[in-house]
Protein backbone atom coordinates (compact mmCIF):
# COMPACT_ATOMS: atom_id res chain seq x y z
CA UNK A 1 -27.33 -4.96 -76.99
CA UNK A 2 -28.51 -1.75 -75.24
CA UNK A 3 -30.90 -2.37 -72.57
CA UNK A 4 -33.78 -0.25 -71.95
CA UNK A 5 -32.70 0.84 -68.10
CA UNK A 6 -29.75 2.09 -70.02
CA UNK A 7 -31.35 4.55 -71.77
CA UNK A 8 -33.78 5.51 -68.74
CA UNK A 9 -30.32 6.29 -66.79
CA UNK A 10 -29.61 8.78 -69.93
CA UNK A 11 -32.57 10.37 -69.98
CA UNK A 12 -32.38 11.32 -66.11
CA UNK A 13 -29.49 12.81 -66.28
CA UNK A 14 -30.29 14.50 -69.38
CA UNK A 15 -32.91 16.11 -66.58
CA UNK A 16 -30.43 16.00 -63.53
CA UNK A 17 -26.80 16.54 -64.44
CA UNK A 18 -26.19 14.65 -61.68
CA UNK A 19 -25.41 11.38 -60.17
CA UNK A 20 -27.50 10.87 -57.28
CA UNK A 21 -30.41 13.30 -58.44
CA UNK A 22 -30.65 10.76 -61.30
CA UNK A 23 -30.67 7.64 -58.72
CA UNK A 24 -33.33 9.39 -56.64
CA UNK A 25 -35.00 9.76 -60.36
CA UNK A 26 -35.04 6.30 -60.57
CA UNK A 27 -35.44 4.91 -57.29
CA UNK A 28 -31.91 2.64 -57.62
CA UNK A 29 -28.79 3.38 -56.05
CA UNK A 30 -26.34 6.12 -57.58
CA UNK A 31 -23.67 3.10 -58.23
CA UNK A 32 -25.87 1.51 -60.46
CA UNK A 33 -26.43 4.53 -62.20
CA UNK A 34 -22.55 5.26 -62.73
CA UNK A 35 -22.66 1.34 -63.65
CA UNK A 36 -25.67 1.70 -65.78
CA UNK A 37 -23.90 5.20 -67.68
CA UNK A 38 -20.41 3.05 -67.95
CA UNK A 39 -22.21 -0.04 -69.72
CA UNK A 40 -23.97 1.93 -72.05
CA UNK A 41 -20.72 4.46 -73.31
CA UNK A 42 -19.10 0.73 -73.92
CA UNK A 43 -21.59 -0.15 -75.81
CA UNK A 44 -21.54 2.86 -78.10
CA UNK A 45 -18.18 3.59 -78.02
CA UNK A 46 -18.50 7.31 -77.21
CA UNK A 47 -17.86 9.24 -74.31
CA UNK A 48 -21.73 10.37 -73.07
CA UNK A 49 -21.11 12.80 -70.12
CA UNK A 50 -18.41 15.00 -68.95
CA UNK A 51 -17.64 14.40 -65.36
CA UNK A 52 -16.77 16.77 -62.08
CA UNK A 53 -17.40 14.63 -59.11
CA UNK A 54 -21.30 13.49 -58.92
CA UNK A 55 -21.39 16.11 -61.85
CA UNK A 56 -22.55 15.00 -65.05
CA UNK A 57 -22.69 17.19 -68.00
CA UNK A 58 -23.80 15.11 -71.50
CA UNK A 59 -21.73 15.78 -74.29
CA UNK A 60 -23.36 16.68 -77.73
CA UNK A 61 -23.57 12.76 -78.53
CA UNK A 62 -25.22 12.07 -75.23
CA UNK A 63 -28.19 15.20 -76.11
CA UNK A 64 -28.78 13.15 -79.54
CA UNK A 65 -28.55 9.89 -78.16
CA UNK A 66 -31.14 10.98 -74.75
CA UNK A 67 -33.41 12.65 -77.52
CA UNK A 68 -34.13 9.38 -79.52
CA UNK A 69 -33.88 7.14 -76.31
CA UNK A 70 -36.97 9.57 -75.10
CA UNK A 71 -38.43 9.27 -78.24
CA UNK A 72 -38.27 5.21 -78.11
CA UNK A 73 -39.47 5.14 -74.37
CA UNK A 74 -42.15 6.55 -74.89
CA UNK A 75 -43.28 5.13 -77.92
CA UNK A 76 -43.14 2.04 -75.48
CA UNK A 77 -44.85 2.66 -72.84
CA UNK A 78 -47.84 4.62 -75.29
CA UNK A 79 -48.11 0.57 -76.91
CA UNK A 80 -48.23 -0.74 -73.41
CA UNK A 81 -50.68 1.66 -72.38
CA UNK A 82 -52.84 1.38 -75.57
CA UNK A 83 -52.78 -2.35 -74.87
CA UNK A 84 -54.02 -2.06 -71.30
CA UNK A 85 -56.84 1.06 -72.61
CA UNK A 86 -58.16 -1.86 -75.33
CA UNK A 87 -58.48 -4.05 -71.82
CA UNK A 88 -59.49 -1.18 -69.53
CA UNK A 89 -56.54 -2.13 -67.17
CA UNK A 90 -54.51 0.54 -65.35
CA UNK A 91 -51.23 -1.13 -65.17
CA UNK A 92 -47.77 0.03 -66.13
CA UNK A 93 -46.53 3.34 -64.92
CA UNK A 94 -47.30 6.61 -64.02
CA UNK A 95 -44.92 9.57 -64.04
CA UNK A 96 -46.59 12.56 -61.80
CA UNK A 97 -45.02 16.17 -61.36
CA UNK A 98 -46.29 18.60 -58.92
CA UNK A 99 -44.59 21.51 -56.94
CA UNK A 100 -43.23 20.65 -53.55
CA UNK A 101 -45.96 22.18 -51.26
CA UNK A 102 -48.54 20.90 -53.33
CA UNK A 103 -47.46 17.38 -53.23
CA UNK A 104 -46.31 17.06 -49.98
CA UNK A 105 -49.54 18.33 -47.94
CA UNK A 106 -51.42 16.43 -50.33
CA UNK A 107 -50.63 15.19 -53.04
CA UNK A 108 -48.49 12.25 -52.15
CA UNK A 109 -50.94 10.86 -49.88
CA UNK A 110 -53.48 10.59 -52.74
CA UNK A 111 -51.70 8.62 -54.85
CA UNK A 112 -50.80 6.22 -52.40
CA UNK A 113 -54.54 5.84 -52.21
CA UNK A 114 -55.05 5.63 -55.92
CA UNK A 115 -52.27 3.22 -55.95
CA UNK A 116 -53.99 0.91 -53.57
CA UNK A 117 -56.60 0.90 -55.80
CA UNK A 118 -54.42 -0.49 -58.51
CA UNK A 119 -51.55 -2.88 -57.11
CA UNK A 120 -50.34 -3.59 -60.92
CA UNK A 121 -49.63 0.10 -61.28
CA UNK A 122 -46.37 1.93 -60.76
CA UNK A 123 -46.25 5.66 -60.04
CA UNK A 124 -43.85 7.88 -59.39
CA UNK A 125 -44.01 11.70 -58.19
CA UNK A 126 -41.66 13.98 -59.00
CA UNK A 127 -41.60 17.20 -57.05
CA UNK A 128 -39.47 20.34 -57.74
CA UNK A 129 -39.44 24.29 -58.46
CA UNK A 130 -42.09 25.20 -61.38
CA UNK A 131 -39.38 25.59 -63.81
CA UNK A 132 -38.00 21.90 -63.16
CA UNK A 133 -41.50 20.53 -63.41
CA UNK A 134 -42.40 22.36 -67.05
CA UNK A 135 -39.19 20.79 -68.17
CA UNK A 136 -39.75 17.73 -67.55
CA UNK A 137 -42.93 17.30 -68.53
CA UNK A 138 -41.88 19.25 -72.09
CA UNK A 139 -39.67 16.63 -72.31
CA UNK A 140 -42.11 14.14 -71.37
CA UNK A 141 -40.57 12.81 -68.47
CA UNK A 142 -43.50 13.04 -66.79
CA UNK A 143 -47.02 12.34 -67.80
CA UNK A 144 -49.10 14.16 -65.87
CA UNK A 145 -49.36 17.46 -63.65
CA UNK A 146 -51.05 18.78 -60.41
CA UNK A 147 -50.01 22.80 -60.25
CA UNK A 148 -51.47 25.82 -60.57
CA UNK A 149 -52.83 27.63 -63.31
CA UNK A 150 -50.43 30.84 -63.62
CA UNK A 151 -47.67 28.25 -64.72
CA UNK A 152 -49.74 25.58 -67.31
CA UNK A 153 -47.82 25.73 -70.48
CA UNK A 154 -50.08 26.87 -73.39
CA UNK A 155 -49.42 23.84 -75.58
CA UNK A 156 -51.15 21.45 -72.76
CA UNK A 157 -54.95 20.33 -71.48
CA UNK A 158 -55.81 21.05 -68.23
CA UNK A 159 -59.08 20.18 -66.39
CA UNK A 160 -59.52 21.72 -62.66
CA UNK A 161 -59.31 20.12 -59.57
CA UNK A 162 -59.33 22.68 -56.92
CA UNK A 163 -59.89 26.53 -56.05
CA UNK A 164 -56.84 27.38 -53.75
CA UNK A 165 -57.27 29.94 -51.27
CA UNK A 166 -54.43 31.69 -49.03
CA UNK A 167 -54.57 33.09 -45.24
CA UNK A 168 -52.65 35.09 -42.94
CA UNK A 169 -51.26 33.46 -39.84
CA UNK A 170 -49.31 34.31 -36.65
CA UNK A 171 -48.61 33.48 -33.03
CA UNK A 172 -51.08 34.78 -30.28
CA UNK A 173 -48.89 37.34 -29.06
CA UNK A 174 -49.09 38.84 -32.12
CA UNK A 175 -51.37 41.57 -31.22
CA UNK A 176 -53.02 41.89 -34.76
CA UNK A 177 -56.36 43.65 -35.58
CA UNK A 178 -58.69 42.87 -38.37
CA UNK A 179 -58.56 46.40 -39.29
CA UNK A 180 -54.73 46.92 -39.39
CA UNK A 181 -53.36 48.41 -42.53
CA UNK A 182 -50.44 46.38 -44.27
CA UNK A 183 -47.59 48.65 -42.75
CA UNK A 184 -48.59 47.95 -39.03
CA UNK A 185 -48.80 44.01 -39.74
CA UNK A 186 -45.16 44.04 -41.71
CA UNK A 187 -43.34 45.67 -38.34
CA UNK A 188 -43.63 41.68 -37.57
CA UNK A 189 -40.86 39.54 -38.77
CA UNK A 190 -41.87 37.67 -41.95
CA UNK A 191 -41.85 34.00 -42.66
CA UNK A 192 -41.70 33.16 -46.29
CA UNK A 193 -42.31 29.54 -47.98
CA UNK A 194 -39.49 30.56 -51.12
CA UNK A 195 -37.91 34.06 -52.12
CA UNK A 196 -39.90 37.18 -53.14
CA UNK A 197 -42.63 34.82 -52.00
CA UNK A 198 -45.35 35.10 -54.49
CA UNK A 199 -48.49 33.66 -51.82
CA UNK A 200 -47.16 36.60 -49.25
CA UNK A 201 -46.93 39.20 -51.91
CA UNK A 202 -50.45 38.47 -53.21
CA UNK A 203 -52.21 38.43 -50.20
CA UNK A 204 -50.59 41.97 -49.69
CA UNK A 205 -51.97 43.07 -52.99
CA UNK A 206 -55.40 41.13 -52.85
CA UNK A 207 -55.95 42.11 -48.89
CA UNK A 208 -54.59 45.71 -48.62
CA UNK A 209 -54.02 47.03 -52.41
CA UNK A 210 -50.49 47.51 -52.24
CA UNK A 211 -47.46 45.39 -52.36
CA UNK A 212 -44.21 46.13 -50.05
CA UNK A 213 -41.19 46.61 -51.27
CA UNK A 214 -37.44 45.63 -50.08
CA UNK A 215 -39.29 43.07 -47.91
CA UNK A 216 -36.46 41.29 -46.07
CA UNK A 217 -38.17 37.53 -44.35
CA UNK A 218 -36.28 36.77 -41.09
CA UNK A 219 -36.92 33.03 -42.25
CA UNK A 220 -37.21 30.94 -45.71
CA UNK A 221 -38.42 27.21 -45.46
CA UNK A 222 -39.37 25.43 -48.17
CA UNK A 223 -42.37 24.00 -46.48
CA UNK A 224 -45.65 24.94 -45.18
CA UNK A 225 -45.68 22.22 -42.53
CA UNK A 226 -42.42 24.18 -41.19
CA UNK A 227 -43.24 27.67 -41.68
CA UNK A 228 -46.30 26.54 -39.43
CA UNK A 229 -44.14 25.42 -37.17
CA UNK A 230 -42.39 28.60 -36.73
CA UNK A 231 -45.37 30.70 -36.57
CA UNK A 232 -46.13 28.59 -33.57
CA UNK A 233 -43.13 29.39 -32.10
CA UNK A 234 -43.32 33.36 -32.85
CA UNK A 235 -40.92 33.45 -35.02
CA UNK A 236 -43.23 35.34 -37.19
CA UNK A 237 -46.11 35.57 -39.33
CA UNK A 238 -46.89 34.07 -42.83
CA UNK A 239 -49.45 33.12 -45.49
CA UNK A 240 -50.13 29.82 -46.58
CA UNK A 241 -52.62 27.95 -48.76
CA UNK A 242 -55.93 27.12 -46.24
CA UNK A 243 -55.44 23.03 -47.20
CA UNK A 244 -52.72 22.95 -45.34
CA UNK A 245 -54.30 24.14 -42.09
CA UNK A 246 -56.39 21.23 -42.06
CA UNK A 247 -53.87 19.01 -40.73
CA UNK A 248 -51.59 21.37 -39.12
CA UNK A 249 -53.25 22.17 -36.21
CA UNK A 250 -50.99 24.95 -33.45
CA UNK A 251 -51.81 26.22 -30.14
CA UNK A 252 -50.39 29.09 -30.48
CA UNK A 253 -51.69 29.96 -34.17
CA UNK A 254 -53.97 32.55 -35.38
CA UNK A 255 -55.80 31.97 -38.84
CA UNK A 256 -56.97 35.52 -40.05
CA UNK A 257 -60.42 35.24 -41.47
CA UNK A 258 -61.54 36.04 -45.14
CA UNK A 259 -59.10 33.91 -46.95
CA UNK A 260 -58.06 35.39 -50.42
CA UNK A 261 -58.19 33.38 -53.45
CA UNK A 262 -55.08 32.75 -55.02
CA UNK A 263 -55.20 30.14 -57.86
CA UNK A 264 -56.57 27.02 -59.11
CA UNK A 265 -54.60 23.83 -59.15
CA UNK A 266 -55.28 21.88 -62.35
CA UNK A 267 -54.54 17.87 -63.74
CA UNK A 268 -52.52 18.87 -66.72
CA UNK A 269 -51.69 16.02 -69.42
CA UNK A 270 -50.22 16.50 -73.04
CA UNK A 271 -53.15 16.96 -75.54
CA UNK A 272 -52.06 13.70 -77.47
CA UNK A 273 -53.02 11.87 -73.93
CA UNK A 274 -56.96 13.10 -73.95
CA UNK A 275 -57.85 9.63 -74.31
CA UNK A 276 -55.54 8.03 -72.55
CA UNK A 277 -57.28 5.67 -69.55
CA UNK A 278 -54.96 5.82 -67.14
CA UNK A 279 -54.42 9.54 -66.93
CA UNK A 280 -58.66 9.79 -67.14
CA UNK A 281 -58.93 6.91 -63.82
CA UNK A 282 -56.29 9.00 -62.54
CA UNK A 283 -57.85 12.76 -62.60
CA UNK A 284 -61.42 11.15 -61.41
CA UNK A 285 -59.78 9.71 -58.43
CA UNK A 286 -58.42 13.15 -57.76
CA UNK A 287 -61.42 15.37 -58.70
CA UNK A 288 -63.43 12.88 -55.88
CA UNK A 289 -60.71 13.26 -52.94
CA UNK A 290 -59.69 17.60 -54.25
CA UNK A 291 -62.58 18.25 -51.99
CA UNK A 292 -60.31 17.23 -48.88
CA UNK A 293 -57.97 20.42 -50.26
């Protein structure tokens, strides 16, 4: 008999291609995942993957056999949610996707709230680059979204939770005038959140009508809380979304006045899911806490 935690193990690494990406998935250890992948090829009698190391590549056998095991899953869990809607219970689970700034400044902290509203629910947030995130929840790996707008797939609902603005910030010996045109401010060393970093290029655009080219950053983190951080320690300047200034408070920060707006963050859901309970307890929770943002 194939067991459904089986065919959850395929489907991550249908998403992954890899061992301990697919654990992480899942929350279990990457040994029961290998054990999980070896049980299930017995059972079918066909190799699934190709391996190299922590590697996993499915075959063309484990693509068909992932497709229909997403296909069952989720007929599943749509008859346990339907259940709980006809009771108005929010139990189950809950698969959430956002980008990594998004849900780490924010994001995560707000479903641990919603979640202590509703002990017999089960979420899980998946964070990653945009293009990770629209894959998954194509595939329906995921159930729900927080991102912005520029990246919502046609084929989905969205309903807005937020109005995200970005600012300019640098160290105090940064001698930096409101009135200083674009080419005085980039003779400071850059700090970027990601390459060609599309916040620092629009606030170039937005602010002074022109964007630079050839920009080299003398830094890359993938995090605002640590781009901050090296702002405060003059390694440079950066912009960053407002919300996360809120709770990242430096000494030796400037904030630049006027923020520029840069996009709105919606809660995207698949437009089969418009009545689903769950995701609609889920958004209002969110649309009555975005105001913290």
């Amino acid at each position: 008999m194939i067991e459904t935690s089986m065919l959850q193990v395929l489907i991550a690494l249908s998403h992954n291609e890899n061992i301990s990406k697919a654990a992480e998935e899942l929350n279990v250890t990457q040994s029961a995942v290998s054990q999980a992948l070896k049980n299930l090829e017995a059972r079918v009698g066909i190799p699934l993957v190709t391996r190299q190391g922590k590697a996993v590549k499915l075959t063309e056998d484990g693509h068909r056999l992932a497709k229909v095991a997403k296909t069952f899953t989720k007929k599943l869990q749509d008859t346990i949610d339907q259940i709980h809607l006809e009771n108005n219970e929010i139990k189950g689970a809950l698969q959430v996707g956002s980008l990594y700034g998004l849900g780490k400044t924010w994001l995560s902290n707000r479903m641990m709230g919603f979640m202590g509203e509703h002990p017999d629910l089960e979420v899980r947030l998946f964070m990653d680059f945009p293009d990770k995130v629209l894959k998954m929840f194509e595939e329906r790996a995921i159930d729900c979204m927080i991102v912005p707008d520029h990246i919502v797939p046609a084929y989905a609902e969205k309903e807005l939770l937020h109005s995200e603005y970005i600012t300019l910030v640098y160290p105090k010996k940064f001698k930096i005038a409101p009135d200083m045109d674009v080419k005085e401010i980039l003779k400071f060393p850059v700090i970027f959140y990601a390459p060609n970093d599309p916040n620092f290029y629009r606030w170039c655009r937005e602010k002074h009508g022109v964007v630079p080219r050839n920009l080299k950053p003398r830094l890359t983190v993938n995090s605002f809380g640590q781009m901050l951080s090296a702002v405060n320690e003059g390694l440079g300047i950066a912009v960053v979304p407002t919300h996360v200034l809120k709770r990242n408070q430096r000494a030796n920060l400037v904030v630049q006045e006027e923020p520029i707006f840069s996009n709105n963050v919606s809660f995207v859901y698949h437009a089969d899911d418009n009545k689903n309970f769950k995701l609609k307890e889920f958004y209002k929770f969110l649309l009555e806490v975005a105001q913290e943002l």
